[in-house]
C-alpha atoms as a PDB file:
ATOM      1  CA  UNK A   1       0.000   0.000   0.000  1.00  0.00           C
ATOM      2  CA  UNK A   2       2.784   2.245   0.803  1.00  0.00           C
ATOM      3  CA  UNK A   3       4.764   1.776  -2.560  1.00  0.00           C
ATOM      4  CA  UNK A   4       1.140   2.152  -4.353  1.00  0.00           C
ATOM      5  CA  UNK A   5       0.794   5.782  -2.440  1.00  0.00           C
ATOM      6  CA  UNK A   6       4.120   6.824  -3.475  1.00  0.00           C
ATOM      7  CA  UNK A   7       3.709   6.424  -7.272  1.00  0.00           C
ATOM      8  CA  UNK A   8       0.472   8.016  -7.215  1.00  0.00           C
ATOM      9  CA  UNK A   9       1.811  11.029  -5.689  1.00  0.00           C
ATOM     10  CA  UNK A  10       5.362  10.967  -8.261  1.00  0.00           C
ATOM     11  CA  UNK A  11       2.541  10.471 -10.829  1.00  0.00           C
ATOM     12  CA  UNK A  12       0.307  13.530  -9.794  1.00  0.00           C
ATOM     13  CA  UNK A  13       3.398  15.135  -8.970  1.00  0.00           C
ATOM     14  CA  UNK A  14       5.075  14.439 -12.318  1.00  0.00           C
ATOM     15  CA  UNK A  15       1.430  15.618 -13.827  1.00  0.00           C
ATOM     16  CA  UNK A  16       1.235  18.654 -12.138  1.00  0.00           C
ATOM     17  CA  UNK A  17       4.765  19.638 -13.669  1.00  0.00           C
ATOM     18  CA  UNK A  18       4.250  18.765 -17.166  1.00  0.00           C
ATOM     19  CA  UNK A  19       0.538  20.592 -16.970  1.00  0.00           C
ATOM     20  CA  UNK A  20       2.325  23.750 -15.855  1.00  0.00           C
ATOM     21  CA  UNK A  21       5.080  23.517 -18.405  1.00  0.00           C
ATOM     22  CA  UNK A  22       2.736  22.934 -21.142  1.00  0.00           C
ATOM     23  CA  UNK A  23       0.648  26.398 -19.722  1.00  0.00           C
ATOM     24  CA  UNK A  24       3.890  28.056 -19.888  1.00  0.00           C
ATOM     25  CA  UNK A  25       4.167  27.029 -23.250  1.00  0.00           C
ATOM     26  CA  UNK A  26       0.842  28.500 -25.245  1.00  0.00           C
ATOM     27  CA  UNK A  27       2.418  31.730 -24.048  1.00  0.00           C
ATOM     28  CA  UNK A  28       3.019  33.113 -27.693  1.00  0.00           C
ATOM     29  CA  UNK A  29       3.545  29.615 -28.850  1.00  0.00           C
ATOM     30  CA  UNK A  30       1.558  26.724 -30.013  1.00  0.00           C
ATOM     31  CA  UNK A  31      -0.100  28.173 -33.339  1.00  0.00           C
ATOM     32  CA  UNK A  32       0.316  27.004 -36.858  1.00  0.00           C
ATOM     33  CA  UNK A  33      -0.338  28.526 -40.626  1.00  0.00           C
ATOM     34  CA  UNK A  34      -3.695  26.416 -40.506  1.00  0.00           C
ATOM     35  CA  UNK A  35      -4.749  27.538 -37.098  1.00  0.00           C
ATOM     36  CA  UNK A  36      -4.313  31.608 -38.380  1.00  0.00           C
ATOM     37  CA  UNK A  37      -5.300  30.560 -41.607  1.00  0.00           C
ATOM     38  CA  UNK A  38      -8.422  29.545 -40.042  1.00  0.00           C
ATOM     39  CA  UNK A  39      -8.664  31.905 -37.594  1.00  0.00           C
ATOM     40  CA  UNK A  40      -8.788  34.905 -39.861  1.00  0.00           C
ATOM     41  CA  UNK A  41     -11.693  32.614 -41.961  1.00  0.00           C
ATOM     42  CA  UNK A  42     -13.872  32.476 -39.607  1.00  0.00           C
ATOM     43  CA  UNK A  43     -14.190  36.339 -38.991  1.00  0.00           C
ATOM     44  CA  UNK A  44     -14.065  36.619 -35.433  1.00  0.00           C
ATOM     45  CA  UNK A  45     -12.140  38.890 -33.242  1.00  0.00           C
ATOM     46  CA  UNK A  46     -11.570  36.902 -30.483  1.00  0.00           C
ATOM     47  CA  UNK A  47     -10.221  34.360 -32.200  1.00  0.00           C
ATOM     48  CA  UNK A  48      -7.914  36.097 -34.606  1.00  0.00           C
ATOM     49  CA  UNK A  49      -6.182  38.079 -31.530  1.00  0.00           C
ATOM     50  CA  UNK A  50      -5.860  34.643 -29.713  1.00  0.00           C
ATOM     51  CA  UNK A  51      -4.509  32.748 -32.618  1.00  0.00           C
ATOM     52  CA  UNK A  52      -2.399  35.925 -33.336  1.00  0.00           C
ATOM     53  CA  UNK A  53      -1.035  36.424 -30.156  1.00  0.00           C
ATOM     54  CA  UNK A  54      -0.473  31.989 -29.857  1.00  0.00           C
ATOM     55  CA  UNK A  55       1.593  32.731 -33.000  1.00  0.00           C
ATOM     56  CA  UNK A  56       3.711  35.348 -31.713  1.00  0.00           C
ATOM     57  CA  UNK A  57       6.811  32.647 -31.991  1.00  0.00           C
ATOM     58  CA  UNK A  58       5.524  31.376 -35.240  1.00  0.00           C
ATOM     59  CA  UNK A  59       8.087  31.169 -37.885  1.00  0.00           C
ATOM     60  CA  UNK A  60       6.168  31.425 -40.888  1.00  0.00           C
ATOM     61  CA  UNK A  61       6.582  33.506 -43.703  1.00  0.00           C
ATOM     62  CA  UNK A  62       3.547  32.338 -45.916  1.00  0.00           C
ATOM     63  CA  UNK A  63       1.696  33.847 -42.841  1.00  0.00           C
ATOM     64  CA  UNK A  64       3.055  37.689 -43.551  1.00  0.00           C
ATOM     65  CA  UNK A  65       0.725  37.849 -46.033  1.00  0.00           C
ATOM     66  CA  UNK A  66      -2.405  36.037 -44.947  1.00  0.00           C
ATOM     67  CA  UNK A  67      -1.838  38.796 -41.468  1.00  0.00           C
ATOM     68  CA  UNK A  68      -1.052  41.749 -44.041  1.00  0.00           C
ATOM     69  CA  UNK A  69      -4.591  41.508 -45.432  1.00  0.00           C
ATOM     70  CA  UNK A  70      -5.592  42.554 -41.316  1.00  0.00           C
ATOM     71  CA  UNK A  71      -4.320  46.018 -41.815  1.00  0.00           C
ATOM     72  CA  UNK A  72      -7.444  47.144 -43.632  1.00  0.00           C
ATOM     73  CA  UNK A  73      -9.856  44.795 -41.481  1.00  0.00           C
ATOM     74  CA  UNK A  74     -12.684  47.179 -40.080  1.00  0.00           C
ATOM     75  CA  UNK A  75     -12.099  46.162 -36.621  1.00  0.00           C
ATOM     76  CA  UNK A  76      -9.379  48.481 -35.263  1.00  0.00           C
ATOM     77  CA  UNK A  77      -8.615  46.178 -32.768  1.00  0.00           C
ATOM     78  CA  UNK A  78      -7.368  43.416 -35.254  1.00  0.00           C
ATOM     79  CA  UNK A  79      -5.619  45.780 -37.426  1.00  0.00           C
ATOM     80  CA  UNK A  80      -3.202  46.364 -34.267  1.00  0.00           C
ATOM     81  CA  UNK A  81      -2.645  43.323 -33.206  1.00  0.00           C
ATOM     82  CA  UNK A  82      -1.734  42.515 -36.893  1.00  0.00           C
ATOM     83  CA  UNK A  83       0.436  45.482 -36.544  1.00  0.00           C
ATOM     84  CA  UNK A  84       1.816  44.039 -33.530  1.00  0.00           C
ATOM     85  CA  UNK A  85       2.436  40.662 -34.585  1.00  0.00           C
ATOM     86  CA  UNK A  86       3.899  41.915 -37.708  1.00  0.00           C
ATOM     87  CA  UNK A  87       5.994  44.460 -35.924  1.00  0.00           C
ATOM     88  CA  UNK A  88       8.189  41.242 -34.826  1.00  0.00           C
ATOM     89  CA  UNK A  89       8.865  39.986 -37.861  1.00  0.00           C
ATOM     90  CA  UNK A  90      11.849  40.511 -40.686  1.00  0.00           C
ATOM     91  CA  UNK A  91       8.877  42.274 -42.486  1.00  0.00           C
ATOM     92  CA  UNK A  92       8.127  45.040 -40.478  1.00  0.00           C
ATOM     93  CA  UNK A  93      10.550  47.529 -42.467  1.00  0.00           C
ATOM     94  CA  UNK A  94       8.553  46.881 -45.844  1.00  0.00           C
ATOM     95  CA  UNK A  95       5.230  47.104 -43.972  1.00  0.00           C
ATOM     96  CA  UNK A  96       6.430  50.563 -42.356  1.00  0.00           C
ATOM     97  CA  UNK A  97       7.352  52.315 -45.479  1.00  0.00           C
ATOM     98  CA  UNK A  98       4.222  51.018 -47.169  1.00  0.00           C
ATOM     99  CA  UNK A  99       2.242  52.637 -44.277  1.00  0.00           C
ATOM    100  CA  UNK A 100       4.239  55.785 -44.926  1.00  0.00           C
ATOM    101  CA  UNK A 101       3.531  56.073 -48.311  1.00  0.00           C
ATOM    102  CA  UNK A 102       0.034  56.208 -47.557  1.00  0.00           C
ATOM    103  CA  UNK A 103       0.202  58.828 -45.491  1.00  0.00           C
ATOM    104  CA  UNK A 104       1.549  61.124 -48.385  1.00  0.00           C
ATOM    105  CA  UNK A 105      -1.691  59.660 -50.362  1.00  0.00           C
ATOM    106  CA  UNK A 106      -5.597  60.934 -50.090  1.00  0.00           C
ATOM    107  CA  UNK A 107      -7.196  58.074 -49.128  1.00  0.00           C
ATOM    108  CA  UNK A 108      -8.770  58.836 -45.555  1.00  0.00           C
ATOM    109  CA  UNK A 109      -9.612  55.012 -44.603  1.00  0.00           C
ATOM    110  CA  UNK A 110      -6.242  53.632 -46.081  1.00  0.00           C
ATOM    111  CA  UNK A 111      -3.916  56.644 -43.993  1.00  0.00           C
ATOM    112  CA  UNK A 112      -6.153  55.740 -40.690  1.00  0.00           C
ATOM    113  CA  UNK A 113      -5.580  51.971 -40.972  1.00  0.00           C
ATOM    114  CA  UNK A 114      -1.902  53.287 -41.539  1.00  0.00           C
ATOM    115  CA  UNK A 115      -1.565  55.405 -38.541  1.00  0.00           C
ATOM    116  CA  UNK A 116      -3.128  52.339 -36.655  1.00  0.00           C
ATOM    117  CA  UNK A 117      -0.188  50.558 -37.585  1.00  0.00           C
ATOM    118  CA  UNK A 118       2.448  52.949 -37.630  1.00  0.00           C
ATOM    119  CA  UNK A 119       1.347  53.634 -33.567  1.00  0.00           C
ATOM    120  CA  UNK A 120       1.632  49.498 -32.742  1.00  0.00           C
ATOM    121  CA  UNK A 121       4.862  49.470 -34.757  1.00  0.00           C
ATOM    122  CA  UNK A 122       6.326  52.119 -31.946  1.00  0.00           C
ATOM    123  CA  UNK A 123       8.968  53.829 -34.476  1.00  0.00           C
ATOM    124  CA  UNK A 124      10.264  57.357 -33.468  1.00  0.00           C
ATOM    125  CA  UNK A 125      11.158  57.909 -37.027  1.00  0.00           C
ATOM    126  CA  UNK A 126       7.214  57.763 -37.885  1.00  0.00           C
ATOM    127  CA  UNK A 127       6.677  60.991 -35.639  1.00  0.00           C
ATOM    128  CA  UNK A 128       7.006  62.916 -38.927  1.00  0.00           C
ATOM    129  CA  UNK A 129       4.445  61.648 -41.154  1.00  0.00           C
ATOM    130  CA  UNK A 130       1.924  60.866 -38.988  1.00  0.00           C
ATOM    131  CA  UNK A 131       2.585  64.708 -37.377  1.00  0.00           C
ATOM    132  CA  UNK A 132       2.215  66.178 -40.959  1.00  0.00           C
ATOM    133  CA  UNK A 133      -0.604  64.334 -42.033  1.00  0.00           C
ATOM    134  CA  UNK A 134      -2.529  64.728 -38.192  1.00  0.00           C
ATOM    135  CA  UNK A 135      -2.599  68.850 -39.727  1.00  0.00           C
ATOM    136  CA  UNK A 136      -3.496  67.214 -43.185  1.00  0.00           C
ATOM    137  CA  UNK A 137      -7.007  68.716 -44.239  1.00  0.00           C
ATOM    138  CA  UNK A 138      -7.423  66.189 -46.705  1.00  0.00           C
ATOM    139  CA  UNK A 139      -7.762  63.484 -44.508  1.00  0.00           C
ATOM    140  CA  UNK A 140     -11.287  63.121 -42.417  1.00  0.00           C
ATOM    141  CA  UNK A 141     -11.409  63.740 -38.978  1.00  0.00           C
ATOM    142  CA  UNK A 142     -11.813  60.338 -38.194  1.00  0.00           C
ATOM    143  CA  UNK A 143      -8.286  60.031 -39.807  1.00  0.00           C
ATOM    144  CA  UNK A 144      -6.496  62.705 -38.328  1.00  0.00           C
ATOM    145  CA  UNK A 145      -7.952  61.010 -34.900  1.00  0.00           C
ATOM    146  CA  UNK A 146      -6.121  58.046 -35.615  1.00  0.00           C
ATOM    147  CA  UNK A 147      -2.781  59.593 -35.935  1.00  0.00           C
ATOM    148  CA  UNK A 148      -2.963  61.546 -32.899  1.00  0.00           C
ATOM    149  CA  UNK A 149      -3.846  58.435 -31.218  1.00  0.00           C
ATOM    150  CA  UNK A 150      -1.027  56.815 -32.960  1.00  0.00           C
ATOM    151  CA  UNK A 151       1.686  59.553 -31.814  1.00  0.00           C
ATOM    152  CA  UNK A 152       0.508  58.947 -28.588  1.00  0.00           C
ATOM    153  CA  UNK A 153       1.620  54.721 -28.511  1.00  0.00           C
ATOM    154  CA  UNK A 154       4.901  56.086 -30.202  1.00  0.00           C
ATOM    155  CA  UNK A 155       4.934  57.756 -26.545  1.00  0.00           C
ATOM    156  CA  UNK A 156       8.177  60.000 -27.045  1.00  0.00           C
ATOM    157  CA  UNK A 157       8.977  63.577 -26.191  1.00  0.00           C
ATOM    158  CA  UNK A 158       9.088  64.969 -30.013  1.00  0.00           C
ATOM    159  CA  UNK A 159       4.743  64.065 -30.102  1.00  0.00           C
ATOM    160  CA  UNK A 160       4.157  66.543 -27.594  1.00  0.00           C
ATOM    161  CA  UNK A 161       4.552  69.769 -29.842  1.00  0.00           C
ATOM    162  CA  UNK A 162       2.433  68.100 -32.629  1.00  0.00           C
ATOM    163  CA  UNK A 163      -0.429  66.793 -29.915  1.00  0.00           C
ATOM    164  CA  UNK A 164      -0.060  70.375 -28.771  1.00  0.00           C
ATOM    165  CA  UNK A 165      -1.020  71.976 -31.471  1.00  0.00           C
ATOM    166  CA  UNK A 166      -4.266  69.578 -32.301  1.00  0.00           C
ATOM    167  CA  UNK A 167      -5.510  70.979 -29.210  1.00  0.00           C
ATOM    168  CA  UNK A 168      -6.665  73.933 -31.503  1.00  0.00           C
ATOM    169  CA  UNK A 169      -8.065  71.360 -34.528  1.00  0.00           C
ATOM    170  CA  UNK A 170     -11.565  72.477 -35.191  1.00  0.00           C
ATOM    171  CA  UNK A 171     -12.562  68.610 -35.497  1.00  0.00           C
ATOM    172  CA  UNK A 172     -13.714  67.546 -31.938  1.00  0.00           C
ATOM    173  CA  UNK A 173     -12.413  63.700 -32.687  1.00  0.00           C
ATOM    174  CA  UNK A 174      -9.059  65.172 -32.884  1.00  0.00           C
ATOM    175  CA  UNK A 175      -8.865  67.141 -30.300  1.00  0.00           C
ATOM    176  CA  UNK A 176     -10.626  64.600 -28.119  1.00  0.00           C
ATOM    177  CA  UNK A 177      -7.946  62.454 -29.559  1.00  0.00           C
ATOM    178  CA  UNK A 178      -4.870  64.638 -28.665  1.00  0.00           C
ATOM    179  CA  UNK A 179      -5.680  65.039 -25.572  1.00  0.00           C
ATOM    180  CA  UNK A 180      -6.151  61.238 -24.545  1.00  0.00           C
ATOM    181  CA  UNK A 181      -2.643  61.357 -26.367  1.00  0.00           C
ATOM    182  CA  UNK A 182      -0.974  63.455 -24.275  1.00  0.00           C
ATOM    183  CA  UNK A 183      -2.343  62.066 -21.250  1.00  0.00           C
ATOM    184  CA  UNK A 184      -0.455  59.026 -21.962  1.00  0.00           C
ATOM    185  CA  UNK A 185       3.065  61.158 -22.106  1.00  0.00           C
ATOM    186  CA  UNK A 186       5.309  60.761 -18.658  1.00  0.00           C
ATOM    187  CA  UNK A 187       6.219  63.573 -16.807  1.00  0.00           C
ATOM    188  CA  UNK A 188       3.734  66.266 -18.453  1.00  0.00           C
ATOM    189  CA  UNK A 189       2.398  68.493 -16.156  1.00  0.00           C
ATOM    190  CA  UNK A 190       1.684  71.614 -17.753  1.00  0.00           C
ATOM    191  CA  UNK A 191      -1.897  72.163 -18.814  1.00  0.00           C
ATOM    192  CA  UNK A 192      -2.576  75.656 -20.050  1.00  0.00           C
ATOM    193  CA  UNK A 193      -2.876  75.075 -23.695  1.00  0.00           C
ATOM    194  CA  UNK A 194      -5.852  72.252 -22.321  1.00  0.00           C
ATOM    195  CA  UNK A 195      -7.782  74.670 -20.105  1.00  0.00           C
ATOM    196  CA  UNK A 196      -8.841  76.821 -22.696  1.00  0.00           C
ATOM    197  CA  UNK A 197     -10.961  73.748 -23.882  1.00  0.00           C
ATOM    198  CA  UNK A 198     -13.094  73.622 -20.471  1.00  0.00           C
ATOM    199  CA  UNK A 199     -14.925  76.237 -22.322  1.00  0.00           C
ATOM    200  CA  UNK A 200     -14.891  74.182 -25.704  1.00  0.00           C
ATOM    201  CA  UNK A 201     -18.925  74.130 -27.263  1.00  0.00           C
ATOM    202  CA  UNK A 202     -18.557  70.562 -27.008  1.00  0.00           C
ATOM    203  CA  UNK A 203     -19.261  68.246 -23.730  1.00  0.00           C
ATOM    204  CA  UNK A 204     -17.274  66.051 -24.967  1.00  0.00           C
ATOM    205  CA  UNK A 205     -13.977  67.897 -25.444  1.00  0.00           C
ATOM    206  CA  UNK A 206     -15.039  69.926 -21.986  1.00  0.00           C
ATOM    207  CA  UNK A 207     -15.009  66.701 -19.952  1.00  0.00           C
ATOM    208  CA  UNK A 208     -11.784  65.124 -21.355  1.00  0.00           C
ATOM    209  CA  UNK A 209      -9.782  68.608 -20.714  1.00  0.00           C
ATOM    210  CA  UNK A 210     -10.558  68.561 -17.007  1.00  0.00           C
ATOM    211  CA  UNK A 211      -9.620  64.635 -17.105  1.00  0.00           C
ATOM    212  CA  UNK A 212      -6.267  65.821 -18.929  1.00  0.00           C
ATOM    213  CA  UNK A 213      -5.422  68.457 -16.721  1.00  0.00           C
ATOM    214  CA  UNK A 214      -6.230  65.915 -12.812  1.00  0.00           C
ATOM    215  CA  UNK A 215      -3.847  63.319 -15.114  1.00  0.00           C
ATOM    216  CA  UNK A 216      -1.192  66.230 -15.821  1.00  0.00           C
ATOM    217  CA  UNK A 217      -1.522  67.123 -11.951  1.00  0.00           C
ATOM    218  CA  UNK A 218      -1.572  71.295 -12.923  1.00  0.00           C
ATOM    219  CA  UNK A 219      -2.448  73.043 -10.286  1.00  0.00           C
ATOM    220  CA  UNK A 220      -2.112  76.176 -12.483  1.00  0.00           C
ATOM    221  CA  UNK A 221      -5.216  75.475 -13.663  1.00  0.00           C
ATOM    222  CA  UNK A 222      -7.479  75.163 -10.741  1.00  0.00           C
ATOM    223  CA  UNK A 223      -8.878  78.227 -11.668  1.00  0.00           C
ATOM    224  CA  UNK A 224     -10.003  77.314 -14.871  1.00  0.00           C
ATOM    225  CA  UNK A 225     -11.413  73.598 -13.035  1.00  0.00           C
ATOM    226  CA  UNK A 226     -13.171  75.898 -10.420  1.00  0.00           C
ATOM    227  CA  UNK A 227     -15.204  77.820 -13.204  1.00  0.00           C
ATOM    228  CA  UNK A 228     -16.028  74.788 -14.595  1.00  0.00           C
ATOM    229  CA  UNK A 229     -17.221  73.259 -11.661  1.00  0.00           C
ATOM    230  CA  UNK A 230     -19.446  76.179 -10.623  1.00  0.00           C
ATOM    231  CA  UNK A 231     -20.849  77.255 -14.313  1.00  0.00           C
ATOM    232  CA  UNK A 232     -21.235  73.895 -16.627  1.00  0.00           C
ATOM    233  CA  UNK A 233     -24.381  72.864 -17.472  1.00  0.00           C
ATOM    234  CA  UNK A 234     -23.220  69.287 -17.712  1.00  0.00           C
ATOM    235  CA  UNK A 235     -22.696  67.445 -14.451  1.00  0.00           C
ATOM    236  CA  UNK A 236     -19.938  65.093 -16.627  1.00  0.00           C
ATOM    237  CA  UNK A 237     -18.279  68.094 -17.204  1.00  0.00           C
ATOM    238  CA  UNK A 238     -18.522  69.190 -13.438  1.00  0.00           C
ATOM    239  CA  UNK A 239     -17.854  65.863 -12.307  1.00  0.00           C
ATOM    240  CA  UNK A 240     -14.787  65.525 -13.706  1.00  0.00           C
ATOM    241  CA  UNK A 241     -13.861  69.038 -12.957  1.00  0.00           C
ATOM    242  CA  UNK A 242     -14.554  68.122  -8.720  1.00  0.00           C
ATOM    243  CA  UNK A 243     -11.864  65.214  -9.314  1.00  0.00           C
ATOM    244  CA  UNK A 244      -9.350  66.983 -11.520  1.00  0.00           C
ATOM    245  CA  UNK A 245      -9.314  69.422  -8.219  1.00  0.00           C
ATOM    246  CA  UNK A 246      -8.368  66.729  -6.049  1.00  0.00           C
ATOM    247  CA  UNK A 247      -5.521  65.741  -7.943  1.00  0.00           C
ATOM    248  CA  UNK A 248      -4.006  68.474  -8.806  1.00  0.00           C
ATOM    249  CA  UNK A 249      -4.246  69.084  -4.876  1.00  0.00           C
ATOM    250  CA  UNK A 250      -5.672  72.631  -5.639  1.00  0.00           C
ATOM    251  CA  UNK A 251      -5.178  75.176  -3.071  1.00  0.00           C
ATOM    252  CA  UNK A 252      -8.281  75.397  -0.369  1.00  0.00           C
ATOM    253  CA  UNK A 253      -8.365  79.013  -0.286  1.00  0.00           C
ATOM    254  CA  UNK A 254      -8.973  78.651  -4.626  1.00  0.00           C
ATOM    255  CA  UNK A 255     -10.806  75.465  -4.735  1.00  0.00           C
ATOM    256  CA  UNK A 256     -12.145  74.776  -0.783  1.00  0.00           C
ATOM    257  CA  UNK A 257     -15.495  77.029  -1.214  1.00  0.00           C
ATOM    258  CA  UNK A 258     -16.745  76.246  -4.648  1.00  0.00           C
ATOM    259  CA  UNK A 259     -16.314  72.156  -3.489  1.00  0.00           C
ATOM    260  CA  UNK A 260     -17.938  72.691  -0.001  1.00  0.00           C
ATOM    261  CA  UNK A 261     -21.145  74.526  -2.587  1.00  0.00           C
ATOM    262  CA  UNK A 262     -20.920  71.363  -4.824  1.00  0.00           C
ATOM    263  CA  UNK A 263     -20.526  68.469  -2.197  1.00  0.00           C
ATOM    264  CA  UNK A 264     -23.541  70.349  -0.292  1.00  0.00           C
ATOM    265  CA  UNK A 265     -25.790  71.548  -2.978  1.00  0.00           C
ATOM    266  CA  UNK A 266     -24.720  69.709  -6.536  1.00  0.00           C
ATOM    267  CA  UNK A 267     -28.121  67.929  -8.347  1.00  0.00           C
ATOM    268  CA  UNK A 268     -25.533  65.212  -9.230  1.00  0.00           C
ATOM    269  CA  UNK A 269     -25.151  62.475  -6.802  1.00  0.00           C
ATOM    270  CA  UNK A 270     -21.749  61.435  -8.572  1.00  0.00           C
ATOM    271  CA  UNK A 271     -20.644  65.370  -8.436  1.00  0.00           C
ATOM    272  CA  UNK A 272     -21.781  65.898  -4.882  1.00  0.00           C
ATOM    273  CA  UNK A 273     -19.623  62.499  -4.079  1.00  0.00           C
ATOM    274  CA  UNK A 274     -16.259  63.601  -6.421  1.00  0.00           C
ATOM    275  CA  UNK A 275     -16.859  67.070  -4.279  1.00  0.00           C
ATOM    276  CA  UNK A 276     -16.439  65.197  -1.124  1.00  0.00           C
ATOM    277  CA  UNK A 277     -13.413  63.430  -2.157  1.00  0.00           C
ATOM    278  CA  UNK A 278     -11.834  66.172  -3.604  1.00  0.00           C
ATOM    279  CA  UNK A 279     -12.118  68.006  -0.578  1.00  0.00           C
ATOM    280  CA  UNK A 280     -10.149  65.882   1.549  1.00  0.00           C
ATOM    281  CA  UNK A 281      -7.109  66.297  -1.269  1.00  0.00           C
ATOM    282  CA  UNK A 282      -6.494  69.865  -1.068  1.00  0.00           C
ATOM    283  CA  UNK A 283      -3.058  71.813  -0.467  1.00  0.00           C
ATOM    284  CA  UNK A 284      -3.224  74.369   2.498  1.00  0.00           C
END
């Protein structure tokens, strides 16, 4: 009985092992051409990032191309990761300077599937293009949205002045976009070219400039999140405005009397509640 007991438990124990190795192993392995070939067949998202990201490993070339054709898919999510799983292959340079080129073309849908890639692909030497086609009027807004959101993955100090300047883009995607962008930038903490846009027509761009500016930490611009706070008609807006206060650890004597108003008296539940918070975060 005792030597029975003991093999069971090298068996489980030899089990247990191999189970966790094998785990280990789908980790960017354990695809095939068939599995992506069938993968991108069936049409489904899920299963072409899975396969994709299974495959990451793969040597394959005849694959290149079948992933390629994923650049222009309408899903934007499975034209990155084919950006990203292309990225790590010997490829990647003749994929980049085909996305370049169409950035220097008019084709709105082709340059925004480009940009898509161009952000996944992480190259400083793309700042450039996509910076002088984000300011391109040819391309849609939609487009132009892309790019700033691709600058923003490239993630290097040279997108800031280009991000910068699409703060002042009459498209609302875009400057929605450049802000998000920026946001996403280390060590920026200067928002005065973003609180002009708590006063932007659109909700929209309103709310994501007071997000922008709690991310950037500015207390320079409590002012401008105190206004906002008192004065939009949008409780999003003033929402976001209560916890942008709170971390940019606005001064009380700015900040303390127009929270106390808003955590007492706000028709928004979620505004009274930021209010609350926010008071509890500011500088003396």
């Amino acid at each position: 009985m005792h030597t029975n007991k003991t093999m069971k438990l090298a068996v489980v124990t030899f089990l247990g092992i191999s189970l966790a190795a094998a785990g280990t192993a789908v980790a960017g392995r354990g695809s095939s051409p068939a599995a992506i070939s069938r993968a991108i067949a069936s049409g489904s998202s899920d299963a072409i990032k899975a396969e994709l990201e299974r495959a990451e490993h793969l040597v394959c070339f005849s694959c290149v191309d079948m992933v390629r054709t994923l650049i222009d898919n309408q899903d934007q999510g499975i034209r990155q990761v084919a950006a990203w799983w292309l990225a790590r292959r010997t490829a990647a340079g003749t994929v980049r300077v085909d996305m370049l080129t169409r950035l220097s073309q008019p084709d709105s849908i082709a340059a925004r599937n480009a940009a898509d890639v161009l952000g996944e692909f992480h190259y400083v030497s793309s700042i450039p293009a996509l910076s002088a086609a984000l300011t391109n009027p040819v391309y849609s807004g939609e487009a132009r949205a892309h790019m700033a959101s691709a600058l923003g993955r490239i993630n290097r100090p040279a997108v800031v002045a280009p991000l910068t300047a699409a703060l002042g883009d009459g498209d609302i995607q875009v400057k929605v976009a450049a802000m998000k962008a920026l946001q996403s930038i280390a060590g920026l903490r200067d928002g005065s070219a973003v609180s002009p846009l708590l006063g932007d027509g659109d909700l929209g761009v309103r709310a994501e400039a007071a997000t922008t500016i709690g991310m950037f930490h500015d207390a320079n611009s409590s002012a401008a999140l105190v206004t906002a706070l008192q004065n939009d008609a949008s409780p999003i807006v003033r929402k976001n405005a209560a916890w942008a206060l709170g971390e940019v650890h606005a001064s009380s004597s700015i900040a303390g009397p127009a929270l106390q108003n808003a955590a007492a008296n706000d028709a928004s539940p979620f505004v009274r509640s930021l209010a609350t918070a926010a008071l509890t975060r500011l500088s003396r």
